[in-house]
PDB file of N, CA and C in Angstrom:
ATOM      1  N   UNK A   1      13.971 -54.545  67.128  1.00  0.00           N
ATOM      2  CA  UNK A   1      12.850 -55.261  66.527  1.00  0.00           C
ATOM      3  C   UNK A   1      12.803 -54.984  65.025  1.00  0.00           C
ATOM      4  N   UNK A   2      12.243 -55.780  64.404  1.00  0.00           N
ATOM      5  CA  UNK A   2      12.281 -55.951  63.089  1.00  0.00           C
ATOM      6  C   UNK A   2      10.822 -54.925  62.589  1.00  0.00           C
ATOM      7  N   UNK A   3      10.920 -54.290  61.343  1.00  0.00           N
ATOM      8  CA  UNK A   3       9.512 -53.633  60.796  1.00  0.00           C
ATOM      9  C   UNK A   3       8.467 -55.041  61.129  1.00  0.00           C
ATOM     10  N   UNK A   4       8.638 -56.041  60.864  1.00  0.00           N
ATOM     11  CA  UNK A   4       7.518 -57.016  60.805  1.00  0.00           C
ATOM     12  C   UNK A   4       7.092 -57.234  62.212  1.00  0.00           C
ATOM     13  N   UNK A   5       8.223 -57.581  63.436  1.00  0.00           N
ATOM     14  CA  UNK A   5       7.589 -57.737  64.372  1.00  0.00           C
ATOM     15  C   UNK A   5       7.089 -56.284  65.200  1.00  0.00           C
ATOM     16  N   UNK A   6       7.513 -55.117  64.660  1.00  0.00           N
ATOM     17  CA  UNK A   6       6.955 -54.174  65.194  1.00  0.00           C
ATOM     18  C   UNK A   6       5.621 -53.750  64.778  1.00  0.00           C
ATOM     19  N   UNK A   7       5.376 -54.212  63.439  1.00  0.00           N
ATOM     20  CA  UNK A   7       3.796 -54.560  62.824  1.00  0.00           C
ATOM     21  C   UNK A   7       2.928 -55.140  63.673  1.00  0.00           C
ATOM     22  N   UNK A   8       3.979 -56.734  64.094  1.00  0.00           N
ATOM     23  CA  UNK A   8       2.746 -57.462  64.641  1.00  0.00           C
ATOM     24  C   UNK A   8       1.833 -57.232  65.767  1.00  0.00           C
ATOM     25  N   UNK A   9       3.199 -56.469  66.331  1.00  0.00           N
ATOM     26  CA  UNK A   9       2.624 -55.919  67.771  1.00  0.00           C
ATOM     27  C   UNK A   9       2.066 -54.875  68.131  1.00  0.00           C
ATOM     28  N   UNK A  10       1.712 -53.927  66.747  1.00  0.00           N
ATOM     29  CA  UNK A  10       0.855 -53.031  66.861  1.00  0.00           C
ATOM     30  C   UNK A  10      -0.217 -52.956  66.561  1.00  0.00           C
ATOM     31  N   UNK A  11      -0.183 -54.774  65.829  1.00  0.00           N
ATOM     32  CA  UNK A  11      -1.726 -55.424  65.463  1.00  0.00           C
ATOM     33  C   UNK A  11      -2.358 -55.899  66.311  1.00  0.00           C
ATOM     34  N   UNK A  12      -1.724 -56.864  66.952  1.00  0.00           N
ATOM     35  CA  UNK A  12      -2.149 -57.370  68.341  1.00  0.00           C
ATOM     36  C   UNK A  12      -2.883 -56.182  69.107  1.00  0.00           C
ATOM     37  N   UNK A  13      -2.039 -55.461  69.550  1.00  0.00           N
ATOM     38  CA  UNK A  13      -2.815 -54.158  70.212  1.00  0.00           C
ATOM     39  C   UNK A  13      -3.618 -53.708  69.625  1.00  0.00           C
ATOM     40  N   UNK A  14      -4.214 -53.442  69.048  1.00  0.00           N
ATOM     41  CA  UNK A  14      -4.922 -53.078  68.042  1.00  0.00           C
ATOM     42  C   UNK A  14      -6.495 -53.736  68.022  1.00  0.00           C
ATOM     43  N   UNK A  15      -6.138 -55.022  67.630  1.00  0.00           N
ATOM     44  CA  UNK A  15      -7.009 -55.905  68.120  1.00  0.00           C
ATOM     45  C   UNK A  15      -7.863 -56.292  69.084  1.00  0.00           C
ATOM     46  N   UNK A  16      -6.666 -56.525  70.323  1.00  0.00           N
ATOM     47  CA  UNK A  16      -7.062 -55.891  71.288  1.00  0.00           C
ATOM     48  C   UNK A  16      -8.007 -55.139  72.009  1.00  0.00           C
ATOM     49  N   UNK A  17      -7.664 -53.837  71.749  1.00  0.00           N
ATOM     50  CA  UNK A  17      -7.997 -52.900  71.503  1.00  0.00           C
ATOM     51  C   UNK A  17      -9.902 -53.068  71.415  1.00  0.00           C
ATOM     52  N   UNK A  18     -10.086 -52.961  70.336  1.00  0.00           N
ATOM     53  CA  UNK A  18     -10.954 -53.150  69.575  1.00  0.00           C
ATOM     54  C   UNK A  18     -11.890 -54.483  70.301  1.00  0.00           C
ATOM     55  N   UNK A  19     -11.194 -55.284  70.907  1.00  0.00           N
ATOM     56  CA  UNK A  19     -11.867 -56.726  71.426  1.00  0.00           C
ATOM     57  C   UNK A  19     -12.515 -55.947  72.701  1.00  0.00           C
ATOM     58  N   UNK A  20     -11.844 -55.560  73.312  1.00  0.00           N
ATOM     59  CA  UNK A  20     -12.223 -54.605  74.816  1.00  0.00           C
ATOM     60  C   UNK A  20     -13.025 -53.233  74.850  1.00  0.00           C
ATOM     61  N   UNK A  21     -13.563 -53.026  73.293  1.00  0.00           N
ATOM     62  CA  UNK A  21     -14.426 -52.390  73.800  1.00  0.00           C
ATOM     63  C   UNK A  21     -13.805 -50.891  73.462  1.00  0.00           C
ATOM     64  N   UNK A  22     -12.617 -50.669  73.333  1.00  0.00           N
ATOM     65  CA  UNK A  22     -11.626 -49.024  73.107  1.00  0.00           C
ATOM     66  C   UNK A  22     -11.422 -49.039  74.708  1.00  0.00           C
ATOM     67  N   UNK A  23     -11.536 -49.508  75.245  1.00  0.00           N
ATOM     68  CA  UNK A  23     -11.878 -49.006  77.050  1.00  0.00           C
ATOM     69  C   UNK A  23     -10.898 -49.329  77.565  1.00  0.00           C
ATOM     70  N   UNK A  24     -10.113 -50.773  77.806  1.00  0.00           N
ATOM     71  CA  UNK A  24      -9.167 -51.392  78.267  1.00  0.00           C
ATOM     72  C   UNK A  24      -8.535 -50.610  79.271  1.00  0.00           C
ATOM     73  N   UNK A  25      -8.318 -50.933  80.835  1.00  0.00           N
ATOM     74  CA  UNK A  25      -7.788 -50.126  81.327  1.00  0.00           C
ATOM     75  C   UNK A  25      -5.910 -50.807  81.303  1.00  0.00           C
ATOM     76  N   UNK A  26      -5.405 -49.514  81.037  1.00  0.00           N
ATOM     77  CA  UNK A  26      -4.206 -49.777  81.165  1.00  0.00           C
ATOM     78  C   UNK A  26      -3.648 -50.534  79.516  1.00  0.00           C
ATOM     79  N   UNK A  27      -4.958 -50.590  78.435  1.00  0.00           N
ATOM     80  CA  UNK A  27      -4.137 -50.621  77.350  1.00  0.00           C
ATOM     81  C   UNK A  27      -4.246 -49.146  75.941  1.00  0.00           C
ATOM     82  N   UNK A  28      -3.773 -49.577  75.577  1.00  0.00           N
ATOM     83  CA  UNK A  28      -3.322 -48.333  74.336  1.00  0.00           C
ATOM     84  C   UNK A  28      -4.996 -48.366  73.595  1.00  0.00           C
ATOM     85  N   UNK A  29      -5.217 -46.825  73.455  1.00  0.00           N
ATOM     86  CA  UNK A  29      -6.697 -46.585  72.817  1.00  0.00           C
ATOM     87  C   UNK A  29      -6.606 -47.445  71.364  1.00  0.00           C
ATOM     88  N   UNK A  30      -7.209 -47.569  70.327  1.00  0.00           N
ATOM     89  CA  UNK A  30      -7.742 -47.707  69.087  1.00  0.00           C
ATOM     90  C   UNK A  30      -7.174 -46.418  68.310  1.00  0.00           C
ATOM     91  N   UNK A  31      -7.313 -45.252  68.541  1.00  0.00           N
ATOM     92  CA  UNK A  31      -6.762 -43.642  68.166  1.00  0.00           C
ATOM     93  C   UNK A  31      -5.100 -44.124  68.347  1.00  0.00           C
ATOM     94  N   UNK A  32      -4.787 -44.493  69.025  1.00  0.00           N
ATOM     95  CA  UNK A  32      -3.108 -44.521  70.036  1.00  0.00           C
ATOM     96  C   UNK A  32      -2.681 -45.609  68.614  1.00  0.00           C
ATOM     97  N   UNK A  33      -3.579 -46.884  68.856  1.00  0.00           N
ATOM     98  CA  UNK A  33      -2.854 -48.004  67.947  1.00  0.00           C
ATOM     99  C   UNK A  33      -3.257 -47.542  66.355  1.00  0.00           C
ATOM    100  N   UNK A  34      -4.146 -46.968  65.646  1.00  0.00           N
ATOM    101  CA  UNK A  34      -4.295 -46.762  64.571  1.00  0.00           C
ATOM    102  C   UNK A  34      -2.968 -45.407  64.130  1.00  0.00           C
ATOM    103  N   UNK A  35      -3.269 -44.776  65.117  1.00  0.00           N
ATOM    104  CA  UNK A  35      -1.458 -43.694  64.672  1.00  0.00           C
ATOM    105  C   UNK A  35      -0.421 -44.618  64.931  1.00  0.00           C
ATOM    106  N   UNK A  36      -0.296 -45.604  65.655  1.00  0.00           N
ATOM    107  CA  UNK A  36       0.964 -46.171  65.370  1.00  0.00           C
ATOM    108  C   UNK A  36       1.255 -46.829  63.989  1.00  0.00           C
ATOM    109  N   UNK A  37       0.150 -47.758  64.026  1.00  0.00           N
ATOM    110  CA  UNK A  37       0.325 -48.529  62.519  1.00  0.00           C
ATOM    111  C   UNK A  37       0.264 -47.542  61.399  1.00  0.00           C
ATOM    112  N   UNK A  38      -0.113 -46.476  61.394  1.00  0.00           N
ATOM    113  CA  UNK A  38      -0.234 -45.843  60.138  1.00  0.00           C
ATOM    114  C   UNK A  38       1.568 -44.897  60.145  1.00  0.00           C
ATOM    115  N   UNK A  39       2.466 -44.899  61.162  1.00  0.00           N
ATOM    116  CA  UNK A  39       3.481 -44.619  61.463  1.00  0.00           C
ATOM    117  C   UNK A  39       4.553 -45.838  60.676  1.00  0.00           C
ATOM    118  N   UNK A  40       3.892 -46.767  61.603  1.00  0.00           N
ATOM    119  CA  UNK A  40       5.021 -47.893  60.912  1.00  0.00           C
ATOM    120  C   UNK A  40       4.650 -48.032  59.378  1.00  0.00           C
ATOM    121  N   UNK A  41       3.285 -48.094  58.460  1.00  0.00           N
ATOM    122  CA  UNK A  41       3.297 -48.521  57.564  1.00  0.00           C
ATOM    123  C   UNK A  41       4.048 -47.077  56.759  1.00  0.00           C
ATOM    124  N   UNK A  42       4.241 -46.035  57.246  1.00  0.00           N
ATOM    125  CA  UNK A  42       4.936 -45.148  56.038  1.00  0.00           C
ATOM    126  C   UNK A  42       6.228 -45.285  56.333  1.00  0.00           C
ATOM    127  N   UNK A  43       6.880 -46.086  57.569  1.00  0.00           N
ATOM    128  CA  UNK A  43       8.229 -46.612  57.167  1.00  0.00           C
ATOM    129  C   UNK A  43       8.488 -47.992  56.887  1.00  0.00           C
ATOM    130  N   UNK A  44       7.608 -48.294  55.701  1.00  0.00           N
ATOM    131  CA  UNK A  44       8.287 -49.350  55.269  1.00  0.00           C
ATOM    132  C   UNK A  44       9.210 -49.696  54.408  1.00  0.00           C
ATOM    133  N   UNK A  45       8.913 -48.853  53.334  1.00  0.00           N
ATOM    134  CA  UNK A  45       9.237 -48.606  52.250  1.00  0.00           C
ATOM    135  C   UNK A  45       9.017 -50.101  51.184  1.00  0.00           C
ATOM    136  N   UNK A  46       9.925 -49.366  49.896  1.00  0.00           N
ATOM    137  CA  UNK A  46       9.312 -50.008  48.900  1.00  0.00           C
ATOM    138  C   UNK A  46       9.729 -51.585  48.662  1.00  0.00           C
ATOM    139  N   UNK A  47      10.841 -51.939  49.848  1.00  0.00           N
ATOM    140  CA  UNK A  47      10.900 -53.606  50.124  1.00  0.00           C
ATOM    141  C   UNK A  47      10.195 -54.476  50.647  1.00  0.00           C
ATOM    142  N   UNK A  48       8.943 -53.625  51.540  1.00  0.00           N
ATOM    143  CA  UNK A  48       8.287 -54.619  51.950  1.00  0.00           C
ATOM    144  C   UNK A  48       7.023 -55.145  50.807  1.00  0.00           C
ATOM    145  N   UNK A  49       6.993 -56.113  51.384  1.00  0.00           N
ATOM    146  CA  UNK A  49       5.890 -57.128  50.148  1.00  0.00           C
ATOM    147  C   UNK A  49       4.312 -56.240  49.843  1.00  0.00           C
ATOM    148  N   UNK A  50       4.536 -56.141  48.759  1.00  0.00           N
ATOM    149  CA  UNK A  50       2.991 -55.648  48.188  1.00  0.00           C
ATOM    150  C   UNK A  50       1.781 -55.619  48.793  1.00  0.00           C
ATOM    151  N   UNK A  51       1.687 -57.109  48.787  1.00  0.00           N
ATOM    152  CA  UNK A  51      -0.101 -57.300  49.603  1.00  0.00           C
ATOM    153  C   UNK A  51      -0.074 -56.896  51.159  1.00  0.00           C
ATOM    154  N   UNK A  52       1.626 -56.637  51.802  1.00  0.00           N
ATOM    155  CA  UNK A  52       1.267 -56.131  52.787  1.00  0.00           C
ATOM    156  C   UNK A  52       1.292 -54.616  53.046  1.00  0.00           C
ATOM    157  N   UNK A  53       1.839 -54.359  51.954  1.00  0.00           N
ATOM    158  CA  UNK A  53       1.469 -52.800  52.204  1.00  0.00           C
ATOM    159  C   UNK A  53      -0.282 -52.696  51.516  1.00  0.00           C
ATOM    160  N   UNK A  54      -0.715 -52.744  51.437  1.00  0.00           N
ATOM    161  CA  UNK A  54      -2.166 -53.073  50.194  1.00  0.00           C
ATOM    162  C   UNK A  54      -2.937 -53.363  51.441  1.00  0.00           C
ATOM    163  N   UNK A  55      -2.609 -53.915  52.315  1.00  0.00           N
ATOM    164  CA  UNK A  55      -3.372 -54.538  53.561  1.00  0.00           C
ATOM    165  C   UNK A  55      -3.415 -53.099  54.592  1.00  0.00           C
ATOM    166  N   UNK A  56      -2.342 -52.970  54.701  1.00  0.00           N
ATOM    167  CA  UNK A  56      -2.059 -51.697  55.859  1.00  0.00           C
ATOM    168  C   UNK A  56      -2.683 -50.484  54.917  1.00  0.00           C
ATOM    169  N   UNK A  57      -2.546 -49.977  53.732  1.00  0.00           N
ATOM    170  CA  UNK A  57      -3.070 -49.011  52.992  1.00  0.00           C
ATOM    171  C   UNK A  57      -4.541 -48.809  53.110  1.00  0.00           C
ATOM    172  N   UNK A  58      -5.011 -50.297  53.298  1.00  0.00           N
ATOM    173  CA  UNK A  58      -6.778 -50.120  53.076  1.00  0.00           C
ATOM    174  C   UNK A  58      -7.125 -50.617  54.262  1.00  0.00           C
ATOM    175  N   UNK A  59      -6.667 -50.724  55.295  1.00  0.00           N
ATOM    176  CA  UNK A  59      -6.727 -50.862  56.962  1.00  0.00           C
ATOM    177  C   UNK A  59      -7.598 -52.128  56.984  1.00  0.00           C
ATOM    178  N   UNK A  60      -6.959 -52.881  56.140  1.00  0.00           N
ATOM    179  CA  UNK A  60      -7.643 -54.594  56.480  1.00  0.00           C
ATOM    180  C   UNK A  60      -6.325 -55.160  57.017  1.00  0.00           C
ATOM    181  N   UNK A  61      -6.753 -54.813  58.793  1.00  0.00           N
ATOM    182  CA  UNK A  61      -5.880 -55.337  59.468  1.00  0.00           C
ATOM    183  C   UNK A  61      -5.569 -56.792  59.889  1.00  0.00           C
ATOM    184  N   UNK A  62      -6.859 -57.434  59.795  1.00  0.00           N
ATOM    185  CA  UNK A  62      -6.920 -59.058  59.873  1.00  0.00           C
ATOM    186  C   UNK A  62      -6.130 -59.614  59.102  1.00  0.00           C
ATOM    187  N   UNK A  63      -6.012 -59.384  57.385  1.00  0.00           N
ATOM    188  CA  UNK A  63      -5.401 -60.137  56.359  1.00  0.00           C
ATOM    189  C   UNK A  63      -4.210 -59.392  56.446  1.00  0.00           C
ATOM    190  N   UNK A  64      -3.703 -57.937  57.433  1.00  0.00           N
ATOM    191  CA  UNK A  64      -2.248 -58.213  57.438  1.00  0.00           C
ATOM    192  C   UNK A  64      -1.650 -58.515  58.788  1.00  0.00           C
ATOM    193  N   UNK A  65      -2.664 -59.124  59.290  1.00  0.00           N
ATOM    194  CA  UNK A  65      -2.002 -60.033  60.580  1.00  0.00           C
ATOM    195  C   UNK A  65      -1.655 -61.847  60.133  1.00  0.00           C
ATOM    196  N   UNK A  66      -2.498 -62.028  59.301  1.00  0.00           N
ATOM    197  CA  UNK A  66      -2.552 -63.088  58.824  1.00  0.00           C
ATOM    198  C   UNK A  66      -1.305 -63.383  57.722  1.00  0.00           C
ATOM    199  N   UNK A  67      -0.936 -62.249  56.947  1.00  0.00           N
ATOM    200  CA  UNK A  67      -0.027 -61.993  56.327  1.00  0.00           C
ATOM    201  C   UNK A  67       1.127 -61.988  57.286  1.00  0.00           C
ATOM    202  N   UNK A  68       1.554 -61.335  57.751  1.00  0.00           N
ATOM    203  CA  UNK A  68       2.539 -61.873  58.614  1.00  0.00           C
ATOM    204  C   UNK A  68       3.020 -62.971  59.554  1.00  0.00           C
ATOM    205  N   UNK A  69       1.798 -63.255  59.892  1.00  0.00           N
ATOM    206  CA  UNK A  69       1.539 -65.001  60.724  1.00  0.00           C
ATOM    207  C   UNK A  69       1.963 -66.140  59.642  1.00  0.00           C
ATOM    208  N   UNK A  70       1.933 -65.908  58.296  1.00  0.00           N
ATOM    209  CA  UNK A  70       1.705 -66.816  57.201  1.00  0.00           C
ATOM    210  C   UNK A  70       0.427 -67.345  56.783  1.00  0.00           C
ATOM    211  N   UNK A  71      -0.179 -67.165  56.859  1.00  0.00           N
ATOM    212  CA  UNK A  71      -1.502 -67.202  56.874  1.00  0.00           C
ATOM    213  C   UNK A  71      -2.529 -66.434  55.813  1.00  0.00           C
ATOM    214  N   UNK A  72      -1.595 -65.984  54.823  1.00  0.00           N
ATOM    215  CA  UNK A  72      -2.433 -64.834  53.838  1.00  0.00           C
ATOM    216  C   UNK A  72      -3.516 -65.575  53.038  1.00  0.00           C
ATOM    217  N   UNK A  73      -4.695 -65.178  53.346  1.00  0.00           N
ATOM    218  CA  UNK A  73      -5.441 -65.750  51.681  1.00  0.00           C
ATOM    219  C   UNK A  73      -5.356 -65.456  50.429  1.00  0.00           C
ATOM    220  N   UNK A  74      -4.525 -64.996  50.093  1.00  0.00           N
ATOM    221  CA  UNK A  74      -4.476 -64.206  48.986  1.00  0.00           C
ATOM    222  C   UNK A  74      -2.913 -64.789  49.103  1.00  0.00           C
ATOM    223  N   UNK A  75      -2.546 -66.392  49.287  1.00  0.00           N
ATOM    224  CA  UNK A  75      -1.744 -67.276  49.158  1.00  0.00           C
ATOM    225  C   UNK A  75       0.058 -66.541  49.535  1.00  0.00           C
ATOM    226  N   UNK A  76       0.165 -65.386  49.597  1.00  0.00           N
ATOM    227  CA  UNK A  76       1.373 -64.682  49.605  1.00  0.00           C
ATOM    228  C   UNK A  76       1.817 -64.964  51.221  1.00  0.00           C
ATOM    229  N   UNK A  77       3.213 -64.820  51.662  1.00  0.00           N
ATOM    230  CA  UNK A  77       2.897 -64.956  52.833  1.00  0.00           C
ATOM    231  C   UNK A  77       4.293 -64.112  53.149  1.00  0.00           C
ATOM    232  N   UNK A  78       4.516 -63.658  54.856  1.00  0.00           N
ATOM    233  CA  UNK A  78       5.062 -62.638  55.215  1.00  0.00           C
ATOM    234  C   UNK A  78       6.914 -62.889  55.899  1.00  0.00           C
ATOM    235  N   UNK A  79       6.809 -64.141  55.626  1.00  0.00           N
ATOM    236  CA  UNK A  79       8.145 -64.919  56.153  1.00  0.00           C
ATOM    237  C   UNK A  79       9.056 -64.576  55.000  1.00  0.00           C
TER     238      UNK A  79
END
């Protein structure tokens, strides 16, 4: 898997996550998915795009889901 799609899918979960309450039986806590993403974002290094590290840095996870979807408001996008 690619850094990006391993992003996405720790956003999704994440989300998730967070949609259910932290409770979800049988999915990954909020604690579980916030150490992951904060895992993947310190291996990104300095090729990946700005606003998405800027996104993951200040845990505005929406605009870097959106960022990767293509979808950035901040017109940049993750393709």
């Amino acid at each position: 898997m690619t850094a990006n799609t391993d992003l996405h899918k720790a956003l999704t979960q994440l989300l998730a996550a967070i949609a259910a309450g932290g409770s979800a039986s049988g999915a990954a806590s909020i604690t579980d998915c916030l150490a992951r993403l904060d895992q993947l974002r310190q291996g990104l290094g300095d090729e990946a795009p700005a606003m998405l590290r800027h996104y993951l840095e200040k845990r505005s996870y929406e605009k870097a889901m959106a960022f990767l979807e293509g979808r950035d408001p901040e017109g940049e996008t993750g393709r």
